[in-house]
PDB file of N, CA and C in Angstrom:
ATOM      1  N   UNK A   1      -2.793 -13.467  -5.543  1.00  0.00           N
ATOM      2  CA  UNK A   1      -2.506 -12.361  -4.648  1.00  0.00           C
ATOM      3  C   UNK A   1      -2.334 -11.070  -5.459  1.00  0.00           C
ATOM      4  N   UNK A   2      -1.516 -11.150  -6.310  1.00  0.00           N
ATOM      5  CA  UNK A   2      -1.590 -10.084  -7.269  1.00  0.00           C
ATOM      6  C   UNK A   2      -2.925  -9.549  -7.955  1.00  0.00           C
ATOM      7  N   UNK A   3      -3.700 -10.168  -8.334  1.00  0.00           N
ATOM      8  CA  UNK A   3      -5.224  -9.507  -8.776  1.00  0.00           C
ATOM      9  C   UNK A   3      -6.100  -8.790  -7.528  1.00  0.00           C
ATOM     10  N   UNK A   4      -5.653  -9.494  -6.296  1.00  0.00           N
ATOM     11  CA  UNK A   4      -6.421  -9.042  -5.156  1.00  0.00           C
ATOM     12  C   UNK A   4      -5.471  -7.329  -4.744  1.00  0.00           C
ATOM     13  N   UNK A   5      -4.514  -7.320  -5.325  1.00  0.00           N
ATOM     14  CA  UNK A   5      -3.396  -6.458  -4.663  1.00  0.00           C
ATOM     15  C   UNK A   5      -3.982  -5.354  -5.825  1.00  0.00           C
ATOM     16  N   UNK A   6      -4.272  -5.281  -6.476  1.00  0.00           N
ATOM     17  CA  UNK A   6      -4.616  -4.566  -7.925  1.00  0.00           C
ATOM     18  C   UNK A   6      -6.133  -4.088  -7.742  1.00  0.00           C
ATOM     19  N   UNK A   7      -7.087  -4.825  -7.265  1.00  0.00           N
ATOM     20  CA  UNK A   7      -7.838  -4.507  -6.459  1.00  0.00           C
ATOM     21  C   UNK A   7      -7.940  -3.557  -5.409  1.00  0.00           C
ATOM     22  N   UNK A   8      -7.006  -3.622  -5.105  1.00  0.00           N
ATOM     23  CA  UNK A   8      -6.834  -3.017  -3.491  1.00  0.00           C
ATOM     24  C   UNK A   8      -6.598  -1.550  -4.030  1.00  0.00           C
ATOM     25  N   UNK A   9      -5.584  -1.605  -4.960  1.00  0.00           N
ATOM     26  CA  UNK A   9      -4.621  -0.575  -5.273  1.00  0.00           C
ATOM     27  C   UNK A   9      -6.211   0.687  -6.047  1.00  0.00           C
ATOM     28  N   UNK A  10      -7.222  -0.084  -6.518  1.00  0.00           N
ATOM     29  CA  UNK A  10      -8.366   0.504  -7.502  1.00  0.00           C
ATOM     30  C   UNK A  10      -9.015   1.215  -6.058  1.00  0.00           C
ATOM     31  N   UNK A  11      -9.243   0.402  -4.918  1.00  0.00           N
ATOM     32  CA  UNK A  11      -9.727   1.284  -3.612  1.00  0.00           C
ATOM     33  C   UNK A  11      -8.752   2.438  -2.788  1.00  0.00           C
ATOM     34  N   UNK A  12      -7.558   2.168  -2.898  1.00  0.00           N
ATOM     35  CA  UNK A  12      -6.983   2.990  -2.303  1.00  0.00           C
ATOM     36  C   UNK A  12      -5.959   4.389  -2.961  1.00  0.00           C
ATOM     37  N   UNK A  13      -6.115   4.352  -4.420  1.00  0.00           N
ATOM     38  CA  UNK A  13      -5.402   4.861  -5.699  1.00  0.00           C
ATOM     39  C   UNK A  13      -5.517   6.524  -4.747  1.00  0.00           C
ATOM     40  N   UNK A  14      -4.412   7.023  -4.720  1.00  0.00           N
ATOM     41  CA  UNK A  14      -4.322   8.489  -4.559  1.00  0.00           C
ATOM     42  C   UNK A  14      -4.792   9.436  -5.913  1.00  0.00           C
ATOM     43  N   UNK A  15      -5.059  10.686  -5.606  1.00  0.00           N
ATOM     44  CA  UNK A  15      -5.148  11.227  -6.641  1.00  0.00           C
ATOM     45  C   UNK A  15      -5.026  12.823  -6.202  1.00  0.00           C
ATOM     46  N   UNK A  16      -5.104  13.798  -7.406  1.00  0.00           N
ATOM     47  CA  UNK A  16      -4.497  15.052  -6.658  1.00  0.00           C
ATOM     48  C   UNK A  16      -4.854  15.841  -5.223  1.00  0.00           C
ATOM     49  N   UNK A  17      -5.951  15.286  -4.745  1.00  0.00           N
ATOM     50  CA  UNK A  17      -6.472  16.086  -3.704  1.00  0.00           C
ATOM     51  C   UNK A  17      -6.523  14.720  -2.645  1.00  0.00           C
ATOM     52  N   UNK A  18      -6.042  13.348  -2.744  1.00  0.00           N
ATOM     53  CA  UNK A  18      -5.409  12.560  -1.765  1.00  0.00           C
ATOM     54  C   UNK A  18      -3.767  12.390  -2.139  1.00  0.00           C
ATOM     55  N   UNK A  19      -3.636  12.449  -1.021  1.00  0.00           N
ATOM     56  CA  UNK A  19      -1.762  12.251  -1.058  1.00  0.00           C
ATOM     57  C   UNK A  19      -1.456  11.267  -0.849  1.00  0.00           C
ATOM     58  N   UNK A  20      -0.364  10.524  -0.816  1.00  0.00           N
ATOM     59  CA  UNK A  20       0.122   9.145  -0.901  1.00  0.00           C
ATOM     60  C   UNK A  20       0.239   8.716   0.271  1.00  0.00           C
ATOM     61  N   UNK A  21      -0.113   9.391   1.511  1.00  0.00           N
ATOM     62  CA  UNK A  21       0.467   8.854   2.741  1.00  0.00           C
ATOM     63  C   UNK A  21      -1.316   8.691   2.983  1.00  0.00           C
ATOM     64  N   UNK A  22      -1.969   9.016   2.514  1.00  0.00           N
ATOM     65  CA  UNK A  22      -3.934   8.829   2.748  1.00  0.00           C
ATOM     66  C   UNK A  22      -3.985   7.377   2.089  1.00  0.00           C
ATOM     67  N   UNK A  23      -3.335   7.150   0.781  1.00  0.00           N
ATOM     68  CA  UNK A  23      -3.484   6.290   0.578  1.00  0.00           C
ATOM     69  C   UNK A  23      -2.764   5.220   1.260  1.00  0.00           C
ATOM     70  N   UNK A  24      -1.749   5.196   2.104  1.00  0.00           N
ATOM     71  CA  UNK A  24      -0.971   3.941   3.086  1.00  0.00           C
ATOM     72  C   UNK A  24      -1.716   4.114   3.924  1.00  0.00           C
ATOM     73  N   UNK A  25      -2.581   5.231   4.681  1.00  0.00           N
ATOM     74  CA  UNK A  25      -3.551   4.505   5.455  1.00  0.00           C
ATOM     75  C   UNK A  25      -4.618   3.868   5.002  1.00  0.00           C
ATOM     76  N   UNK A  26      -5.289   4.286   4.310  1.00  0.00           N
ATOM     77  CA  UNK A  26      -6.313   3.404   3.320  1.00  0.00           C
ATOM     78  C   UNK A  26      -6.104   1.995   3.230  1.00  0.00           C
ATOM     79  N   UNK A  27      -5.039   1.659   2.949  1.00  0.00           N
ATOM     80  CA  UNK A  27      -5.157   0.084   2.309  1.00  0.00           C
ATOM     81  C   UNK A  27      -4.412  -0.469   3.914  1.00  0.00           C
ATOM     82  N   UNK A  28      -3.745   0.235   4.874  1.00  0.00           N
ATOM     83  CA  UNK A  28      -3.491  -0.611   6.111  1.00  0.00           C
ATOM     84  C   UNK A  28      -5.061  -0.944   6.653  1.00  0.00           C
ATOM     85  N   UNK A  29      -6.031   0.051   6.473  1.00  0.00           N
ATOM     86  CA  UNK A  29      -6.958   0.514   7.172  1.00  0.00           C
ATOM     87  C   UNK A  29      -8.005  -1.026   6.814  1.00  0.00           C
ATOM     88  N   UNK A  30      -7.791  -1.062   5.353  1.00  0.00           N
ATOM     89  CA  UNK A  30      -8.423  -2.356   4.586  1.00  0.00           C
ATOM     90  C   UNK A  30      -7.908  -3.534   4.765  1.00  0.00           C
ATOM     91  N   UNK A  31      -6.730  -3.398   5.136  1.00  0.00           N
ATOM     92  CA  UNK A  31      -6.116  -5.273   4.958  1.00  0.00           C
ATOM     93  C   UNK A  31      -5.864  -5.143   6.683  1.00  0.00           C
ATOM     94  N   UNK A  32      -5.670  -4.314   7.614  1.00  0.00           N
ATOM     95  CA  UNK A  32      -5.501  -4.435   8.968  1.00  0.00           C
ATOM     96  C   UNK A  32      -6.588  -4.149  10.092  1.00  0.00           C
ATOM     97  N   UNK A  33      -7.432  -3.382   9.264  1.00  0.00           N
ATOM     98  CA  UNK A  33      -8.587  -3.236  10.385  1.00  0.00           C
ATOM     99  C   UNK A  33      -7.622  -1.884  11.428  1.00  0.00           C
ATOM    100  N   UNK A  34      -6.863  -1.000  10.917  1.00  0.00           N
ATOM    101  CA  UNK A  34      -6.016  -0.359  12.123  1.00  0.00           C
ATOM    102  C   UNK A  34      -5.252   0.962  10.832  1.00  0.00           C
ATOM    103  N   UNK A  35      -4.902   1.865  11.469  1.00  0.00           N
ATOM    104  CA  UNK A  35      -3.850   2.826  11.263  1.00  0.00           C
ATOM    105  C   UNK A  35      -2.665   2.194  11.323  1.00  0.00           C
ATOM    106  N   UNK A  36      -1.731   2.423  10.065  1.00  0.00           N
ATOM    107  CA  UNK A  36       0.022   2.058  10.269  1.00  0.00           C
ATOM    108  C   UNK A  36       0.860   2.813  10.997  1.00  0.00           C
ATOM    109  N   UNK A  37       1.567   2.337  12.052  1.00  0.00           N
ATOM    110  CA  UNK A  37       2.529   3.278  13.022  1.00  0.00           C
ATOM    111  C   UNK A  37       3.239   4.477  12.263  1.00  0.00           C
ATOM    112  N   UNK A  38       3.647   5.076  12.634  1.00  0.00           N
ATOM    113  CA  UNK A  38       4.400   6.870  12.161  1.00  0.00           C
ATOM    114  C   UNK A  38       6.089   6.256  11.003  1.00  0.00           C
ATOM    115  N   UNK A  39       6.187   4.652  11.755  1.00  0.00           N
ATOM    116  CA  UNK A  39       7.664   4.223  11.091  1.00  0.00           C
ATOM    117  C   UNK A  39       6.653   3.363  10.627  1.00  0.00           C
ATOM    118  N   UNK A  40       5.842   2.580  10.355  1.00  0.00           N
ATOM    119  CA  UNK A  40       5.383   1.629   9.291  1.00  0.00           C
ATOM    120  C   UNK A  40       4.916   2.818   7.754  1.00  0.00           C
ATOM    121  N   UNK A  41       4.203   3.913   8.183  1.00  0.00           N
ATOM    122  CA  UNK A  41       4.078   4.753   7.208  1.00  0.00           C
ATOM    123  C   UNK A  41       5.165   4.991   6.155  1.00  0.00           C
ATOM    124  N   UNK A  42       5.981   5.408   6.867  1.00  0.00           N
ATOM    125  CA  UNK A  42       7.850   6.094   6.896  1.00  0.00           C
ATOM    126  C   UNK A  42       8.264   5.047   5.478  1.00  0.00           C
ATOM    127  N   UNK A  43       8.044   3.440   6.507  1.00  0.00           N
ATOM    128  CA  UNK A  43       9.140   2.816   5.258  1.00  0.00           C
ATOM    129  C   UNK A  43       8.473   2.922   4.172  1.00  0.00           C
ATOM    130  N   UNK A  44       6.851   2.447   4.270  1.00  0.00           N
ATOM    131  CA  UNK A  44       6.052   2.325   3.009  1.00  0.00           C
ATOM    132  C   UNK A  44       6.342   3.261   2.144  1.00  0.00           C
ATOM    133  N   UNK A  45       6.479   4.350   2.643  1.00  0.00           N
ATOM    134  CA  UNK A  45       6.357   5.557   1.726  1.00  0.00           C
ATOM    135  C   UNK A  45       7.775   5.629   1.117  1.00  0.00           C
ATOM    136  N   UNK A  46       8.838   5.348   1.742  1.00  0.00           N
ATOM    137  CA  UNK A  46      10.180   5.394   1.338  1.00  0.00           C
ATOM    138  C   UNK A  46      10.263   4.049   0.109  1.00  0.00           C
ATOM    139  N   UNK A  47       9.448   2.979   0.195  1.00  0.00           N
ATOM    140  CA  UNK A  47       8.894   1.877   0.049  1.00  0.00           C
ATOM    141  C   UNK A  47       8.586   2.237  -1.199  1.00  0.00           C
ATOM    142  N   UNK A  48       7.418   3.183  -1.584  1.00  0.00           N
ATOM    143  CA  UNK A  48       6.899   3.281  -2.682  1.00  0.00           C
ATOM    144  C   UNK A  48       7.675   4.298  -3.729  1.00  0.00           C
ATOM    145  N   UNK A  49       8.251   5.017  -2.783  1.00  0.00           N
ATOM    146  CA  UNK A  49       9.597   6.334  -3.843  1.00  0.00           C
ATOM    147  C   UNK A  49      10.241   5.399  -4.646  1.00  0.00           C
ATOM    148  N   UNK A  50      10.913   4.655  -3.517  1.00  0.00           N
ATOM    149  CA  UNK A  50      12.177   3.820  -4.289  1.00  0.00           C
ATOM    150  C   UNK A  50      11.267   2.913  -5.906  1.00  0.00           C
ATOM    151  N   UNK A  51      10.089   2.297  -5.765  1.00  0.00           N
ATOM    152  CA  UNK A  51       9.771   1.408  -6.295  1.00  0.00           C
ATOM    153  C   UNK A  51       9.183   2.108  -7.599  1.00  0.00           C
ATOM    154  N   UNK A  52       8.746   3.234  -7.418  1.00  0.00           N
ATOM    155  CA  UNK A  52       7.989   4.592  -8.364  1.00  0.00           C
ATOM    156  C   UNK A  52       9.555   5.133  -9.355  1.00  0.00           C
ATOM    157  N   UNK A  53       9.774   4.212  -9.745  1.00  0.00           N
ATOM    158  CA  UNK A  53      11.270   4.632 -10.772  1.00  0.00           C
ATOM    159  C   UNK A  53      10.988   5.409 -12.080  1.00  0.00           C
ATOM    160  N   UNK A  54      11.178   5.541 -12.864  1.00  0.00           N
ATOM    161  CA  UNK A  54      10.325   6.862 -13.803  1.00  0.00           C
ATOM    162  C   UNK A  54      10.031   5.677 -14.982  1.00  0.00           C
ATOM    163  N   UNK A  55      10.701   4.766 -15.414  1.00  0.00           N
ATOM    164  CA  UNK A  55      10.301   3.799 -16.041  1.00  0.00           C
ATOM    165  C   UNK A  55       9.360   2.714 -15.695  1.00  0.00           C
ATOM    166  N   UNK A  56       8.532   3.078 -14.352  1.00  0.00           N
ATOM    167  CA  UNK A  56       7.717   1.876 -13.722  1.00  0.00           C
ATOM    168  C   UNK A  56       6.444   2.293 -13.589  1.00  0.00           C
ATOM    169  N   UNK A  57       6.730   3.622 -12.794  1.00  0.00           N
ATOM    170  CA  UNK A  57       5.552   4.158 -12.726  1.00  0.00           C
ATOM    171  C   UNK A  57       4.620   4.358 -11.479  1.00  0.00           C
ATOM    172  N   UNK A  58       3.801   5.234 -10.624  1.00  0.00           N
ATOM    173  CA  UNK A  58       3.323   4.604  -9.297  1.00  0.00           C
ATOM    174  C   UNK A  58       2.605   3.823  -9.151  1.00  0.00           C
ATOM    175  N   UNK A  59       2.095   3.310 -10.207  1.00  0.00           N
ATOM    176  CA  UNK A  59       0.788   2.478 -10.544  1.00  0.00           C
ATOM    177  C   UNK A  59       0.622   1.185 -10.138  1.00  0.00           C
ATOM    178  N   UNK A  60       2.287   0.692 -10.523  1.00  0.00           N
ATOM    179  CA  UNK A  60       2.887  -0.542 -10.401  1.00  0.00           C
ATOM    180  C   UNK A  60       3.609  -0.730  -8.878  1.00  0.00           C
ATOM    181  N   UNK A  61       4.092   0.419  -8.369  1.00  0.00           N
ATOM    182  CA  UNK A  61       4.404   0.377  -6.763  1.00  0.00           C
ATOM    183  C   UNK A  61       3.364   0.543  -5.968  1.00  0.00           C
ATOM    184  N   UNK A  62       2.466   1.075  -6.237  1.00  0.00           N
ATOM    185  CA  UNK A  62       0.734   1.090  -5.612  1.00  0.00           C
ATOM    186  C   UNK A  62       0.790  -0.622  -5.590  1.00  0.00           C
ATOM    187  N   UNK A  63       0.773  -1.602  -6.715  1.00  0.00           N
ATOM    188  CA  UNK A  63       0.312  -2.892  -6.694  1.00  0.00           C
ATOM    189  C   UNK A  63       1.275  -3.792  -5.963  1.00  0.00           C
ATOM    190  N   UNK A  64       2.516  -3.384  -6.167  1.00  0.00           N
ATOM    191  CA  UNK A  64       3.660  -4.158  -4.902  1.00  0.00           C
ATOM    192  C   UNK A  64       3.345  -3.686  -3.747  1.00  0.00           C
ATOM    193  N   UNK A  65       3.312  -2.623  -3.138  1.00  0.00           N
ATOM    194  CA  UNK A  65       2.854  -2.225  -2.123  1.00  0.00           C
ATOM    195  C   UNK A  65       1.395  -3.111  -1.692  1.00  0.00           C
ATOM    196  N   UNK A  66       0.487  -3.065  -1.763  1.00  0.00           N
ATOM    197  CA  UNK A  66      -0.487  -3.720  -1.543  1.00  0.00           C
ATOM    198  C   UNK A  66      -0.586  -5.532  -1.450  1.00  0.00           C
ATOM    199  N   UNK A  67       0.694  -5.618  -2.276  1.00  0.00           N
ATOM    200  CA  UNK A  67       1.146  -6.976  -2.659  1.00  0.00           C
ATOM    201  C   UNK A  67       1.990  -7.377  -1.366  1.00  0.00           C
ATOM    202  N   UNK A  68       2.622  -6.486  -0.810  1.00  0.00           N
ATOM    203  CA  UNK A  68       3.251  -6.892   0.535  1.00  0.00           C
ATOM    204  C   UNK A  68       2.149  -6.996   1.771  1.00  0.00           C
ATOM    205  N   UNK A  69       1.548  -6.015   1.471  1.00  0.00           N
ATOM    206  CA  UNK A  69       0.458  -5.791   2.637  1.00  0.00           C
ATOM    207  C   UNK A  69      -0.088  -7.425   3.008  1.00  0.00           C
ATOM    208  N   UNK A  70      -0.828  -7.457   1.297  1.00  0.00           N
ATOM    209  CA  UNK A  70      -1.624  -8.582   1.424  1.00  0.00           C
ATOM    210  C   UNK A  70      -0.695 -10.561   1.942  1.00  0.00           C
ATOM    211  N   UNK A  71       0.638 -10.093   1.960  1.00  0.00           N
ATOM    212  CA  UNK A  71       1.580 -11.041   2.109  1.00  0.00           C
ATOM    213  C   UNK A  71       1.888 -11.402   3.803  1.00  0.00           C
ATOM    214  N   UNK A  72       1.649 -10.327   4.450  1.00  0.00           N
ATOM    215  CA  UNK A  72       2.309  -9.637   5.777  1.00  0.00           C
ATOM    216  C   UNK A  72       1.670 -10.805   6.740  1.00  0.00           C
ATOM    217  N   UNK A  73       2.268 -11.769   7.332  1.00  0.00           N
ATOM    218  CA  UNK A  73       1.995 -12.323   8.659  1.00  0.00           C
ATOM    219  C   UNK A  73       0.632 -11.681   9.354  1.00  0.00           C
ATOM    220  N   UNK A  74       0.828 -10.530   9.867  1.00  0.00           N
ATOM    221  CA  UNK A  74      -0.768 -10.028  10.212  1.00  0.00           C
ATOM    222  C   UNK A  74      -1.681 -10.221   9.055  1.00  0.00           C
ATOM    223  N   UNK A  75      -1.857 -10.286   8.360  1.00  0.00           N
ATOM    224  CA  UNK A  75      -2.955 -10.571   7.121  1.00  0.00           C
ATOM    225  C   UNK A  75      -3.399 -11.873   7.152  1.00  0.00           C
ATOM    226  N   UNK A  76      -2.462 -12.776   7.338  1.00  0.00           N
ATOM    227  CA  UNK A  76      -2.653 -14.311   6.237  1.00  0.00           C
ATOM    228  C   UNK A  76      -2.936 -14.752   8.052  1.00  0.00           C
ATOM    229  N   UNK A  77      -2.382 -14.295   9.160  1.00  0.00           N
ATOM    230  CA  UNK A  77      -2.695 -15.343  10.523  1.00  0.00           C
ATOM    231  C   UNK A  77      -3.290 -14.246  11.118  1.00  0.00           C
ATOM    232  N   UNK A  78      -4.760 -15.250  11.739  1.00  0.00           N
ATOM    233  CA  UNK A  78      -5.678 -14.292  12.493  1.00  0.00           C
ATOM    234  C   UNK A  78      -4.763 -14.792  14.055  1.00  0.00           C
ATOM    235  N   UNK A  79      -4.757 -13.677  15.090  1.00  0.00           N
ATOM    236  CA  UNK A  79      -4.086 -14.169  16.289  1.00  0.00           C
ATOM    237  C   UNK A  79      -5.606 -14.148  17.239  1.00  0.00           C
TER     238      UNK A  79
END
């Protein structure tokens, strides 16, 4: 899951002229087939501050992030 999440993170990587909330739609957009609600955005993003610690880096909360995605009940069960 982690190599696939690292993956993900190489398609959806922000950069100065995408912002970090382009990139939480990006990778919902990839692992959900859908836009993330206004509060699924919210936590992610609060999600990725907290995890973006100055010793970690965003690089590595880009790959947890994606790492939850790819974990998430909607992902792993088709309804």
């Amino acid at each position: 899951v982690r190599q696939q999440a690292e993956k993900l993170v190489a398609r959806i990587r922000p950069s100065a002229d995408v912002p970090l909330e382009t990139a939480i739609d990006r990778a919902y957009q990839f692992t959900f087939a859908r836009q993330p609600s206004k509060e699924e955005r919210n936590r992610m993003l609060a999600f990725l501050n907290q995890q973006a610690a100055p010793n970690t880096g965003m690089n590595i909360a880009l790959t947890e992030f994606c790492q939850v995605l790819l974990c998430l009940n909607e992902f792993v069960y088709v309804e």
